[in-house]
PDB file of N, CA and C in Angstrom:
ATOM      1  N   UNK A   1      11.933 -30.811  51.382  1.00  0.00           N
ATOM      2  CA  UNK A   1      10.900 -31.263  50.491  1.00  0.00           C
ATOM      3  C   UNK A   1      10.925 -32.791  50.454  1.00  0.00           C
ATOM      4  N   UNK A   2       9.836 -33.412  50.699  1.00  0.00           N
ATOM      5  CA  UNK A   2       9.491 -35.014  50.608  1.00  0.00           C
ATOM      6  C   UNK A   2       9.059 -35.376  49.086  1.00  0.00           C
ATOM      7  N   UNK A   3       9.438 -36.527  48.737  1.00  0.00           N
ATOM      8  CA  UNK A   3       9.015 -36.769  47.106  1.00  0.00           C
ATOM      9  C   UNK A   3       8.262 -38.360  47.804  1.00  0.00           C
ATOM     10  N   UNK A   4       7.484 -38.851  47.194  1.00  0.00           N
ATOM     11  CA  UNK A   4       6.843 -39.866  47.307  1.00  0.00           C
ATOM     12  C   UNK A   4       7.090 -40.168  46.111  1.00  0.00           C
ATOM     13  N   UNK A   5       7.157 -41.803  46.239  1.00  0.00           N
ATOM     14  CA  UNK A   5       7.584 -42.922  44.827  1.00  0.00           C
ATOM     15  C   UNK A   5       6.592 -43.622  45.117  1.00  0.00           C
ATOM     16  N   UNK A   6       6.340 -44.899  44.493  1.00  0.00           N
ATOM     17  CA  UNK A   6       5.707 -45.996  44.262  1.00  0.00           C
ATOM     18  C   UNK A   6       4.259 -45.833  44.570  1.00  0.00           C
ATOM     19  N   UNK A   7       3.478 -46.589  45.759  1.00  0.00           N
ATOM     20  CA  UNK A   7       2.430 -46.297  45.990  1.00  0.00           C
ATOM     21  C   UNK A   7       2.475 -45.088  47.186  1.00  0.00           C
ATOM     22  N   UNK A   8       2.960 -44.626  47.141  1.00  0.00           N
ATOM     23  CA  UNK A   8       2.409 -43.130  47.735  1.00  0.00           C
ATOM     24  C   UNK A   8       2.161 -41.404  47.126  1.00  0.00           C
ATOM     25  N   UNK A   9       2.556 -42.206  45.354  1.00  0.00           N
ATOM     26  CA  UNK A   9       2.869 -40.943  44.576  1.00  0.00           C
ATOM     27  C   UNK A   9       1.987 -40.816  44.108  1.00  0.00           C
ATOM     28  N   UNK A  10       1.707 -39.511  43.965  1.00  0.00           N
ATOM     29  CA  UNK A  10       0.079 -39.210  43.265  1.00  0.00           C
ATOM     30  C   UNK A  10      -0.369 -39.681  41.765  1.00  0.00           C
ATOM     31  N   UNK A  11       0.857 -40.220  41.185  1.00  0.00           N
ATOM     32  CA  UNK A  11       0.033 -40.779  39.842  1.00  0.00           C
ATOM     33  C   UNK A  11      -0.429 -42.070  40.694  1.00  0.00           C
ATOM     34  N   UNK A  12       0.169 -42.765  41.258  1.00  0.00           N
ATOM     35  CA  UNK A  12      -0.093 -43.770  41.288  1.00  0.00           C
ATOM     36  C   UNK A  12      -1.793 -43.904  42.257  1.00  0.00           C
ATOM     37  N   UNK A  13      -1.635 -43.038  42.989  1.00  0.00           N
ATOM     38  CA  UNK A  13      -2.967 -42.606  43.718  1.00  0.00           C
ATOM     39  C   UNK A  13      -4.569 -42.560  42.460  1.00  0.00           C
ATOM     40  N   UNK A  14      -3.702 -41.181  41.613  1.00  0.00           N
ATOM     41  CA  UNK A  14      -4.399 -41.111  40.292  1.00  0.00           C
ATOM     42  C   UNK A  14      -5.472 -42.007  39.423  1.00  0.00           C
ATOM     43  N   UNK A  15      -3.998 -43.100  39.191  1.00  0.00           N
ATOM     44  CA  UNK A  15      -4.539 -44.030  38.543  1.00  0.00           C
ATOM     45  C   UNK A  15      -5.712 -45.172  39.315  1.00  0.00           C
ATOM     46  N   UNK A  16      -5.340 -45.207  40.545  1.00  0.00           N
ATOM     47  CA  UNK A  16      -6.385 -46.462  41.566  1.00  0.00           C
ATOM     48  C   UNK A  16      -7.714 -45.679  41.657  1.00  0.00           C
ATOM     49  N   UNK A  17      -7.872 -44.578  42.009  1.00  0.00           N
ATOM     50  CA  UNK A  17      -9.127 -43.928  41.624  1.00  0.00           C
ATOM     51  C   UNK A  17      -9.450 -43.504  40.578  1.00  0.00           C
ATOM     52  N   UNK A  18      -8.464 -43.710  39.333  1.00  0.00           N
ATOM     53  CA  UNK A  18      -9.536 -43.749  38.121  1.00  0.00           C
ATOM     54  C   UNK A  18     -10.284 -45.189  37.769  1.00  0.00           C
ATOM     55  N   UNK A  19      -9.250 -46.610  38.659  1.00  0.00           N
ATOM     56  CA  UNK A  19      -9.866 -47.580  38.207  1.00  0.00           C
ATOM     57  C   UNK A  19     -11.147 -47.944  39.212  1.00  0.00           C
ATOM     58  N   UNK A  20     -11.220 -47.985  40.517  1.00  0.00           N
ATOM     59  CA  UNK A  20     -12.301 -47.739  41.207  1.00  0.00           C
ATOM     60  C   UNK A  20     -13.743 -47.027  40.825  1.00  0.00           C
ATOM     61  N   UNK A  21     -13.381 -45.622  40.061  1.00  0.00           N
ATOM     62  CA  UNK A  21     -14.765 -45.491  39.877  1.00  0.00           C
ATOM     63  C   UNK A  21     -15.216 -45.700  38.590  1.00  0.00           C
ATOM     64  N   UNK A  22     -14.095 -46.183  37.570  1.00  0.00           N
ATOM     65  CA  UNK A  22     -14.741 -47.098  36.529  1.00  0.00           C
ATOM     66  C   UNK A  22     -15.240 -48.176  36.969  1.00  0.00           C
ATOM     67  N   UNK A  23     -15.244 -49.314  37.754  1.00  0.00           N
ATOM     68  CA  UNK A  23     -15.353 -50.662  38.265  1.00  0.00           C
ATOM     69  C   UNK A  23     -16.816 -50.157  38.895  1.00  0.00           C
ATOM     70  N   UNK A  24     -16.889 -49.321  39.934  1.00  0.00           N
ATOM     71  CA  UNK A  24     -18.474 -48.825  40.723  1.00  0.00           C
ATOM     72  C   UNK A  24     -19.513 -47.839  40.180  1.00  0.00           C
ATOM     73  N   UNK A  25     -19.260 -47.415  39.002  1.00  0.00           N
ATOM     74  CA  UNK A  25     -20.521 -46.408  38.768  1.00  0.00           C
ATOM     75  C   UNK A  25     -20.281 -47.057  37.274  1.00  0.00           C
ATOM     76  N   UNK A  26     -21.231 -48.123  36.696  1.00  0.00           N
ATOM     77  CA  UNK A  26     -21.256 -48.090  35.531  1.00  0.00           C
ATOM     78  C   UNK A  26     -22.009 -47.507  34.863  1.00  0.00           C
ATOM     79  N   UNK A  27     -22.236 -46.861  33.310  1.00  0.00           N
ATOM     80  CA  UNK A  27     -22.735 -45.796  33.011  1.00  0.00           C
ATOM     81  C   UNK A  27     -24.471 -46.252  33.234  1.00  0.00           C
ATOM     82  N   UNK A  28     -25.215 -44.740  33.451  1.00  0.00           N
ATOM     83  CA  UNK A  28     -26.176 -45.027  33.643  1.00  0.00           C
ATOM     84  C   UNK A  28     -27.179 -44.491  32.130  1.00  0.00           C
ATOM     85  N   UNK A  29     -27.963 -45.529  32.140  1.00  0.00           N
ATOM     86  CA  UNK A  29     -28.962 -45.381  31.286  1.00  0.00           C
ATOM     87  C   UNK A  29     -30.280 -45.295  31.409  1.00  0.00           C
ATOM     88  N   UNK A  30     -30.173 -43.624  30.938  1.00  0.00           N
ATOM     89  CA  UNK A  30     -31.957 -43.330  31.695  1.00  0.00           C
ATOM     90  C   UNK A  30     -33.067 -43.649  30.663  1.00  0.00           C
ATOM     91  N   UNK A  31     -33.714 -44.323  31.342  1.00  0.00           N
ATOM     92  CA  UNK A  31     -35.256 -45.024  30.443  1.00  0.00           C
ATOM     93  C   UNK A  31     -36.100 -43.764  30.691  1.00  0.00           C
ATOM     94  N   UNK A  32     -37.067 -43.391  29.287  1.00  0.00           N
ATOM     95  CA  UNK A  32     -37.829 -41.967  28.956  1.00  0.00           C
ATOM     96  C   UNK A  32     -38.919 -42.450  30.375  1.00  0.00           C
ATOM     97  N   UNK A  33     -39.335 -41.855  31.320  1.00  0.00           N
ATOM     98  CA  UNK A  33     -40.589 -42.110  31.785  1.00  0.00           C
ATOM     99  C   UNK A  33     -41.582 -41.344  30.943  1.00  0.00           C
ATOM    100  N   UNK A  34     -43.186 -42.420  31.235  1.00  0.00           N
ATOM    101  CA  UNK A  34     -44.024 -41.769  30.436  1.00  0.00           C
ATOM    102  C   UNK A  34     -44.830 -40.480  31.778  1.00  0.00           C
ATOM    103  N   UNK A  35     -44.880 -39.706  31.276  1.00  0.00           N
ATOM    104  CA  UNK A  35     -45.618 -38.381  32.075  1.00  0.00           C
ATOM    105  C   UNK A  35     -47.127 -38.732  32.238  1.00  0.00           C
ATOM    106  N   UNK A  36     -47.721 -38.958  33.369  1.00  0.00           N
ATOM    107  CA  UNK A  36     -49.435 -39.233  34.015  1.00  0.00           C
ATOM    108  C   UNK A  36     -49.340 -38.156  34.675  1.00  0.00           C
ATOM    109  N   UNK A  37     -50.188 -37.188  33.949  1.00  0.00           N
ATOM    110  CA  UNK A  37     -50.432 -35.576  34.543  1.00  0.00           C
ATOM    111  C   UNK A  37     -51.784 -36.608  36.098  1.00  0.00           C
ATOM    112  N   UNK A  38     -50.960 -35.801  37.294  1.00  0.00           N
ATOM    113  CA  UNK A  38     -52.025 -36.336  38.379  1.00  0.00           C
ATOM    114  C   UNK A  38     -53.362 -35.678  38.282  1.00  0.00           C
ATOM    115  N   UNK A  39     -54.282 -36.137  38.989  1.00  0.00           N
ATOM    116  CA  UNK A  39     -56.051 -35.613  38.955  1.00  0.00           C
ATOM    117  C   UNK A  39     -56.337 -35.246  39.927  1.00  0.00           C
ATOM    118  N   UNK A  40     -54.872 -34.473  40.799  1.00  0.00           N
ATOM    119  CA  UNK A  40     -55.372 -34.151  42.245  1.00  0.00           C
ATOM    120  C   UNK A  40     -56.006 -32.691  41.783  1.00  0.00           C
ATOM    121  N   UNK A  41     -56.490 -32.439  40.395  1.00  0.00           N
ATOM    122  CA  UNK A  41     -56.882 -30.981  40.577  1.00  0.00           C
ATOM    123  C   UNK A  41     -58.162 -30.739  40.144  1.00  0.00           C
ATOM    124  N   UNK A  42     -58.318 -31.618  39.474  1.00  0.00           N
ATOM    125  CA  UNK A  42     -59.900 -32.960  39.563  1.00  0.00           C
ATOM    126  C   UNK A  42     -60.799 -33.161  40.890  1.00  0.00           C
ATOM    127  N   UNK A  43     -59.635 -33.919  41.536  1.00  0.00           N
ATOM    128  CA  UNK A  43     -60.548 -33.801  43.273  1.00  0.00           C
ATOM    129  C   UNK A  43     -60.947 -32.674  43.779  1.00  0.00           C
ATOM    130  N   UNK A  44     -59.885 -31.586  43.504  1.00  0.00           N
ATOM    131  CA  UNK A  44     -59.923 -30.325  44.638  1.00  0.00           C
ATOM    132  C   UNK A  44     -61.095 -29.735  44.108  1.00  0.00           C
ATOM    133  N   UNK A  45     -62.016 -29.477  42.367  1.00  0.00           N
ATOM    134  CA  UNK A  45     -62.992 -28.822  42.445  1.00  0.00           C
ATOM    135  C   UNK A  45     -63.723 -29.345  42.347  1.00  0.00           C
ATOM    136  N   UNK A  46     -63.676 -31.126  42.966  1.00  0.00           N
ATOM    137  CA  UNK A  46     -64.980 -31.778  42.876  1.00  0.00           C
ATOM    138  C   UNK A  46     -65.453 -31.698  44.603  1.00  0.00           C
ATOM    139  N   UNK A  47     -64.165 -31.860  45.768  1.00  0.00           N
ATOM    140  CA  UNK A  47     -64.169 -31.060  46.778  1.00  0.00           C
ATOM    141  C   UNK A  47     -64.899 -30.135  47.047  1.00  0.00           C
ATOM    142  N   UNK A  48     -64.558 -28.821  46.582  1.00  0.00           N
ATOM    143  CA  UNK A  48     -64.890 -27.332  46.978  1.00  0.00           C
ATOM    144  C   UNK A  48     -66.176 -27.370  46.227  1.00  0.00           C
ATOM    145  N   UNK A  49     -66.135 -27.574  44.526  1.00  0.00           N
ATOM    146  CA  UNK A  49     -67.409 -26.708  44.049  1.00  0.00           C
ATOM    147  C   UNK A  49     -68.661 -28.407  44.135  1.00  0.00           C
ATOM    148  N   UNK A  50     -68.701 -29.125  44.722  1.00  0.00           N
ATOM    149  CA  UNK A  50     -69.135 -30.310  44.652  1.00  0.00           C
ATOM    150  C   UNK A  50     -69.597 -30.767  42.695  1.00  0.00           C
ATOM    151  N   UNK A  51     -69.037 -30.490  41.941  1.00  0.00           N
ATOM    152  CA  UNK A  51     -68.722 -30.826  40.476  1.00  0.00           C
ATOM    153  C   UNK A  51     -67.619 -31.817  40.229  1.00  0.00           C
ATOM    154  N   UNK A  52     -67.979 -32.883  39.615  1.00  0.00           N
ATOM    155  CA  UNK A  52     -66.710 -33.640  38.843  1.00  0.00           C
ATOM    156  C   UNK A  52     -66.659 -32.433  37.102  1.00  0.00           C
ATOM    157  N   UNK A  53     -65.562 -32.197  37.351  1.00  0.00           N
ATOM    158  CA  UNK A  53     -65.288 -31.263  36.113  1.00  0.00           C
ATOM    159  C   UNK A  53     -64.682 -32.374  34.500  1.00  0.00           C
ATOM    160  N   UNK A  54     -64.524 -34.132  35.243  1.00  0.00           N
ATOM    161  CA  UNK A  54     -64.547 -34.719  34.244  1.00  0.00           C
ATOM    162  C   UNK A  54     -65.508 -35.693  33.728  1.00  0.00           C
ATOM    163  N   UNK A  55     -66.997 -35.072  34.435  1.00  0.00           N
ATOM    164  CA  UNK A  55     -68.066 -36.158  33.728  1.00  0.00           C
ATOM    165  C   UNK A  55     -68.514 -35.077  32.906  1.00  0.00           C
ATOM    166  N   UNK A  56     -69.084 -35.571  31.737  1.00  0.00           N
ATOM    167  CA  UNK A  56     -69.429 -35.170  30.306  1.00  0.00           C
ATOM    168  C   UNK A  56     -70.669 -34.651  30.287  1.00  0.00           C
ATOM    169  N   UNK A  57     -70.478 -33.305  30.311  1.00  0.00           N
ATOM    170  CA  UNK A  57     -72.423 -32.387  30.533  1.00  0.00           C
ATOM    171  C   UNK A  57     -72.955 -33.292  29.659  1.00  0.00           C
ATOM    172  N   UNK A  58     -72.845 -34.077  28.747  1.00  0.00           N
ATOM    173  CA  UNK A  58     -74.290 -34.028  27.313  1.00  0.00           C
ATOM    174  C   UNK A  58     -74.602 -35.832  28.025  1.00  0.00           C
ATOM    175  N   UNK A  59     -73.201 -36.401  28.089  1.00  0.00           N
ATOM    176  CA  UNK A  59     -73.853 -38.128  28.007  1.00  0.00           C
ATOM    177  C   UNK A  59     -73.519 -38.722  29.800  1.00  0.00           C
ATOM    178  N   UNK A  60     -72.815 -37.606  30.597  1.00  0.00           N
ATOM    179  CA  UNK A  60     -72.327 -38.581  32.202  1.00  0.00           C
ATOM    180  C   UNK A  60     -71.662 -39.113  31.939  1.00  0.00           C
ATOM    181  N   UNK A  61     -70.353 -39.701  30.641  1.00  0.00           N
ATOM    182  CA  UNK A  61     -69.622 -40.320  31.033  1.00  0.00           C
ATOM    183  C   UNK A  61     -68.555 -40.098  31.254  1.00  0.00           C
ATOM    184  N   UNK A  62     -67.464 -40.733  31.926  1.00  0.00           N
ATOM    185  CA  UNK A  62     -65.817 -40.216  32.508  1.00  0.00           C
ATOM    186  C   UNK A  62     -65.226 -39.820  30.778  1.00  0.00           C
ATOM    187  N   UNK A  63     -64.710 -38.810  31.341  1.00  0.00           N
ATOM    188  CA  UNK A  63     -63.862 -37.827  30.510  1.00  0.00           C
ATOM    189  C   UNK A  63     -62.188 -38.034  30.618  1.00  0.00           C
ATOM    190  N   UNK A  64     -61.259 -37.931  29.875  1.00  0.00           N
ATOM    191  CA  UNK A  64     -59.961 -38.175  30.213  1.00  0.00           C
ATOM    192  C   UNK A  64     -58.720 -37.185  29.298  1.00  0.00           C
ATOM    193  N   UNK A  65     -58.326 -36.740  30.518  1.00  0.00           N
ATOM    194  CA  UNK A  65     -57.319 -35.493  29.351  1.00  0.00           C
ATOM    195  C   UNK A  65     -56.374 -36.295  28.359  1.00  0.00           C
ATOM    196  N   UNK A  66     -56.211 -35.688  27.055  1.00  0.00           N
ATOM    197  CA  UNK A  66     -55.818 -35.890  26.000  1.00  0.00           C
ATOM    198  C   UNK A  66     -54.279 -35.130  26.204  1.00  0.00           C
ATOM    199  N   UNK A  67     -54.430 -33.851  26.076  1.00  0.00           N
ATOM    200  CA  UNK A  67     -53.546 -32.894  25.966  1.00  0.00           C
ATOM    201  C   UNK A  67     -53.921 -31.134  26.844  1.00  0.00           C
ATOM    202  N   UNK A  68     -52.965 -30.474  26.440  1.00  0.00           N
ATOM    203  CA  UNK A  68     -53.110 -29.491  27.307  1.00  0.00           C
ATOM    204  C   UNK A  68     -52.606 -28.298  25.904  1.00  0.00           C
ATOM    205  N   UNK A  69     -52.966 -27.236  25.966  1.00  0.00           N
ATOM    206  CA  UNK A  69     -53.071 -26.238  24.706  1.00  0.00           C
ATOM    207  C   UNK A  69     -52.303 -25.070  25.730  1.00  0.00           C
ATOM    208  N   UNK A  70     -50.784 -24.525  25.517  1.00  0.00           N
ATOM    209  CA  UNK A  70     -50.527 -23.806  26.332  1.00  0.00           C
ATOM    210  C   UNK A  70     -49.899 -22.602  25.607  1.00  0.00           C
ATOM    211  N   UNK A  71     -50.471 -22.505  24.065  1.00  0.00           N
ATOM    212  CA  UNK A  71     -49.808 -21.432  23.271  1.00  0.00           C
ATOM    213  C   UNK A  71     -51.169 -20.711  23.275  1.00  0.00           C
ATOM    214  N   UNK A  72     -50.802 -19.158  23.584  1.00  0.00           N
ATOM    215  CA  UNK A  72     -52.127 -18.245  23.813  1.00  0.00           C
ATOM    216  C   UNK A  72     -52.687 -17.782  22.487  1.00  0.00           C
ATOM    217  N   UNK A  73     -51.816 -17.580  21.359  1.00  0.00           N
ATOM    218  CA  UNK A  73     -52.491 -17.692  20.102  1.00  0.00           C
ATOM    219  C   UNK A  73     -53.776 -18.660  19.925  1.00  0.00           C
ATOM    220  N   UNK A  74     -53.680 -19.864  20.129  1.00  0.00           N
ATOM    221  CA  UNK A  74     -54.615 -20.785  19.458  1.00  0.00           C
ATOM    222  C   UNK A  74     -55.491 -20.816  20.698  1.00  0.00           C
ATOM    223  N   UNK A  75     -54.988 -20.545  21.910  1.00  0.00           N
ATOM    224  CA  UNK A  75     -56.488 -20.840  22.694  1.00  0.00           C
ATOM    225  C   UNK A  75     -57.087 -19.536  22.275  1.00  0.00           C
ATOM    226  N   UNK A  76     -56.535 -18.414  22.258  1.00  0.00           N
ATOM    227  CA  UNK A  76     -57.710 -16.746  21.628  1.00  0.00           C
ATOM    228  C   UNK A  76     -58.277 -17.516  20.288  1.00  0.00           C
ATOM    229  N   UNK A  77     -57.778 -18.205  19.182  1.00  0.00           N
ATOM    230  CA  UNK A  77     -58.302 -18.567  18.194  1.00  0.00           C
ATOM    231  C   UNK A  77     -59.781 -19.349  19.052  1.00  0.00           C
ATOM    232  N   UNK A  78     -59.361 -20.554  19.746  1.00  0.00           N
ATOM    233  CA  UNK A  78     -60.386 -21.068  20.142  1.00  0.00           C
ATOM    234  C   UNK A  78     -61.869 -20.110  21.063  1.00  0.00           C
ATOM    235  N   UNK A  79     -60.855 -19.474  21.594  1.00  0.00           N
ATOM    236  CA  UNK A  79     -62.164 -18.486  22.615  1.00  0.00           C
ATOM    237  C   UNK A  79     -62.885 -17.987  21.447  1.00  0.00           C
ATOM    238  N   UNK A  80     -62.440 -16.972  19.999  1.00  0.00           N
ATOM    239  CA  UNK A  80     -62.896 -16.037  19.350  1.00  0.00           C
ATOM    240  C   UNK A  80     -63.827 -17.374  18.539  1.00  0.00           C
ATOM    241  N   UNK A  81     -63.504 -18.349  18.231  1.00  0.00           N
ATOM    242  CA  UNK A  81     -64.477 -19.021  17.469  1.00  0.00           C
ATOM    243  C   UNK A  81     -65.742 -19.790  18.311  1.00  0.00           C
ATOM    244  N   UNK A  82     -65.567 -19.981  19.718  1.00  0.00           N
ATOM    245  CA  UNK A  82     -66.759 -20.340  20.151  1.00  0.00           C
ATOM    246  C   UNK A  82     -67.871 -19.124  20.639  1.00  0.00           C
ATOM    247  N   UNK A  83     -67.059 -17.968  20.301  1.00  0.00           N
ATOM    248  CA  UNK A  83     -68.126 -17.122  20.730  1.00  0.00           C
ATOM    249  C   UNK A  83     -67.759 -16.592  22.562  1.00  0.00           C
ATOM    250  N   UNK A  84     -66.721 -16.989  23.067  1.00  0.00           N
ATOM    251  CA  UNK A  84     -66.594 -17.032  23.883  1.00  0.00           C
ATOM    252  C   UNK A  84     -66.858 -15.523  25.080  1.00  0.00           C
ATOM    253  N   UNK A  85     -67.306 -14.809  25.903  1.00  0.00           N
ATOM    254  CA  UNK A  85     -66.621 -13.808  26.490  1.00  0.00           C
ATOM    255  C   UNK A  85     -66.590 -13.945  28.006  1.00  0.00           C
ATOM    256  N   UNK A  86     -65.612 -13.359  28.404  1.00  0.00           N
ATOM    257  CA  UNK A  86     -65.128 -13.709  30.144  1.00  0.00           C
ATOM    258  C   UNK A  86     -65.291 -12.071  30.578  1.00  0.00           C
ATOM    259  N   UNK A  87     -67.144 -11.653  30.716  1.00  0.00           N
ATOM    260  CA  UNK A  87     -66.698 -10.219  31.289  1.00  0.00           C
ATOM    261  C   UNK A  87     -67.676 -10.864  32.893  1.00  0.00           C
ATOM    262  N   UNK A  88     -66.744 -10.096  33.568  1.00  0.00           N
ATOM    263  CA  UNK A  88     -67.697 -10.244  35.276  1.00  0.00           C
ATOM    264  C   UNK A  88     -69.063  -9.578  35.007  1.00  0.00           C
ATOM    265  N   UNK A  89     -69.960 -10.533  36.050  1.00  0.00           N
ATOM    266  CA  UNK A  89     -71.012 -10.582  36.442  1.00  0.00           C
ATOM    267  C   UNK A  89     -71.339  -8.851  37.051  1.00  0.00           C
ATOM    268  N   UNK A  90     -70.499  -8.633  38.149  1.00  0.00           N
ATOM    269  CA  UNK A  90     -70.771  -7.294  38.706  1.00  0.00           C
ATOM    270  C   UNK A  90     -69.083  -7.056  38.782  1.00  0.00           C
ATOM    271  N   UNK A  91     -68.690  -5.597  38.364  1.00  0.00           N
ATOM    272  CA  UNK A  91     -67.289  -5.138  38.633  1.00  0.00           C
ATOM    273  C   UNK A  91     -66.998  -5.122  39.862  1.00  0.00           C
ATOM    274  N   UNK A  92     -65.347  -5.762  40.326  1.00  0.00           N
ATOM    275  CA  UNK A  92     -64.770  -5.384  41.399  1.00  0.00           C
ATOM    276  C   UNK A  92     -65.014  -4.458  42.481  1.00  0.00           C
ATOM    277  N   UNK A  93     -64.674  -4.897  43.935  1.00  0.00           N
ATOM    278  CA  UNK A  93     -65.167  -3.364  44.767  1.00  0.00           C
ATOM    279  C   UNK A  93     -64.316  -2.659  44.605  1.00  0.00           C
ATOM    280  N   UNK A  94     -64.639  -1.558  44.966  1.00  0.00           N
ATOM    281  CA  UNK A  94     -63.672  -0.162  44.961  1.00  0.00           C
ATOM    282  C   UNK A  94     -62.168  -0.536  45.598  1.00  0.00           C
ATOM    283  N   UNK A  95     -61.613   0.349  45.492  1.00  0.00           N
ATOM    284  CA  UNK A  95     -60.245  -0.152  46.521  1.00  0.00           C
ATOM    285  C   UNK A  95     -60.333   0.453  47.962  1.00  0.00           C
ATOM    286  N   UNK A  96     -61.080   1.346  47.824  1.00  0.00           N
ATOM    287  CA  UNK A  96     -61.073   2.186  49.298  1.00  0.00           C
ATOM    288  C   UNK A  96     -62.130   0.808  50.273  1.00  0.00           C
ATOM    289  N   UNK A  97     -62.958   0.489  49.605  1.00  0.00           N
ATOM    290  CA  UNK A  97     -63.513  -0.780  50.143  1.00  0.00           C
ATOM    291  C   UNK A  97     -62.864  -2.104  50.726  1.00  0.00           C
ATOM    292  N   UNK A  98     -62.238  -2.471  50.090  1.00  0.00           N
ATOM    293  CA  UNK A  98     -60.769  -3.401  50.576  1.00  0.00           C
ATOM    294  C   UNK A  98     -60.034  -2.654  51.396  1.00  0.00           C
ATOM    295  N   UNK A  99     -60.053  -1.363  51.289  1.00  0.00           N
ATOM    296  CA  UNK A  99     -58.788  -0.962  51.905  1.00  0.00           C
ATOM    297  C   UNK A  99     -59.701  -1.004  53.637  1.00  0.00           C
ATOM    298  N   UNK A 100     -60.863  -0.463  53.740  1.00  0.00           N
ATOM    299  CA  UNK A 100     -61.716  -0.294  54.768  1.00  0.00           C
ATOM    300  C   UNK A 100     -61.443  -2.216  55.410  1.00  0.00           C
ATOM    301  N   UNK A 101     -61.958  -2.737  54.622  1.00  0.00           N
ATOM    302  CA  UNK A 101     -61.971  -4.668  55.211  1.00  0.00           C
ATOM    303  C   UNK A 101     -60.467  -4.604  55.891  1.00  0.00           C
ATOM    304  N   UNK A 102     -59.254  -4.618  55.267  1.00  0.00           N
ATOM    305  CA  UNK A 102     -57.978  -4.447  55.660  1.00  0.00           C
ATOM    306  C   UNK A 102     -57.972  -3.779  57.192  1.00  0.00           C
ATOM    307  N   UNK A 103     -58.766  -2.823  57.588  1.00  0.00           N
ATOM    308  CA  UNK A 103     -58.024  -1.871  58.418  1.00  0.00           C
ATOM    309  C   UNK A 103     -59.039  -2.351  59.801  1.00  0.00           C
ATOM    310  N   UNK A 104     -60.267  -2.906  59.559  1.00  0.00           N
ATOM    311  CA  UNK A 104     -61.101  -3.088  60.080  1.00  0.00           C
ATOM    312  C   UNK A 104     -60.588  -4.708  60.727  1.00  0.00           C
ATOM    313  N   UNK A 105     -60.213  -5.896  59.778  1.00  0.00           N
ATOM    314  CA  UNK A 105     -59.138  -7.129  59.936  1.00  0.00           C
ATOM    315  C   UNK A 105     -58.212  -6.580  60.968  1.00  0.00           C
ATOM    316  N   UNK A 106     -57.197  -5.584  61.161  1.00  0.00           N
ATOM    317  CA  UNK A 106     -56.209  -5.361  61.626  1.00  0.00           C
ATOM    318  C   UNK A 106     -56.708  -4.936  63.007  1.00  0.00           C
ATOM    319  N   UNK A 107     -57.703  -4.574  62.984  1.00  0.00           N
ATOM    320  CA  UNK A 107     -58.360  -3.765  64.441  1.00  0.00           C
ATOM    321  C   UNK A 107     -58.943  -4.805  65.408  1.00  0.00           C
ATOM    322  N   UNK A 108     -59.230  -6.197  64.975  1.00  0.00           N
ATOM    323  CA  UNK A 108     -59.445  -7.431  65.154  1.00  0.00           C
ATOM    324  C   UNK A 108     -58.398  -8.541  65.323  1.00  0.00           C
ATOM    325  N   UNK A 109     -57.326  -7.962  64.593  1.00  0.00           N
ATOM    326  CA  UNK A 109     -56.828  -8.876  64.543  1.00  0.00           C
ATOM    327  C   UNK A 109     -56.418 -10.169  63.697  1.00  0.00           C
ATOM    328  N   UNK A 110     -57.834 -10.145  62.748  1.00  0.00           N
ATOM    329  CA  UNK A 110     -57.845 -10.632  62.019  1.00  0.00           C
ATOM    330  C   UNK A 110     -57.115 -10.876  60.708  1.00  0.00           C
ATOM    331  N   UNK A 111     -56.806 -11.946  59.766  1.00  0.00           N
ATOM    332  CA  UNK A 111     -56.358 -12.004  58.460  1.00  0.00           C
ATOM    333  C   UNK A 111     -57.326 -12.610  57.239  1.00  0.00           C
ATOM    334  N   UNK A 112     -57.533 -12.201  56.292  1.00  0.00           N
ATOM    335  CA  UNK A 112     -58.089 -12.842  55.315  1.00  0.00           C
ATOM    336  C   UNK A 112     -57.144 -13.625  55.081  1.00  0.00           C
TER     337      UNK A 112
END
């Protein structure tokens, strides 16, 4: 069995790397960033549906998000007080119908 003394003994090892990475990582202090929700989702349906979804139906002018409402209680409060309803235009196709597009894609080759 080997014993190491002086500088080859593990306190002494110990201690030089406790003073090293006190000396190189001084503590860090994180500054709050402020959150800028991006408007890349702004572009994409002014893109596709050719609509800016932030100019203002009544006056044309630029619109700018405030906040975002992500508790489903108060947006149903909000839907039920504007009168709101979300029923489709014409119901879904059948499934045997999809299932026909599917099999007909595959015979082609094709993918939706």
């Amino acid at each position: 069995m080997i014993r190491y003394y002086g500088l080859y003994s593990n306190a002494h090892r110990g201690k030089i790397r406790k003073a090293v990475s006190a000396l190189s990582s001084p503590p860090i202090i994180e500054e709050k960033t402020i959150f800028v929700p991006s408007k890349g989702w702004a572009e994409m349906i002014r893109k596709i549906y050719e609509v800016d979804p932030l100019l203002c139906p009544h006056c044309g002018t630029k619109m700018k998000v405030i906040s975002f409402i992500e508790d489903h209680k108060v947006i149903d409060r909000i839907i039920r007080h504007l009168k709101l309803t979300f029923e489709a235009e014409r119901p879904p196709p059948p499934n045997k119908v999809q299932q026909e597009l599917l099999m007909a894609g595959e015979e082609r080759e094709e993918y939706f």
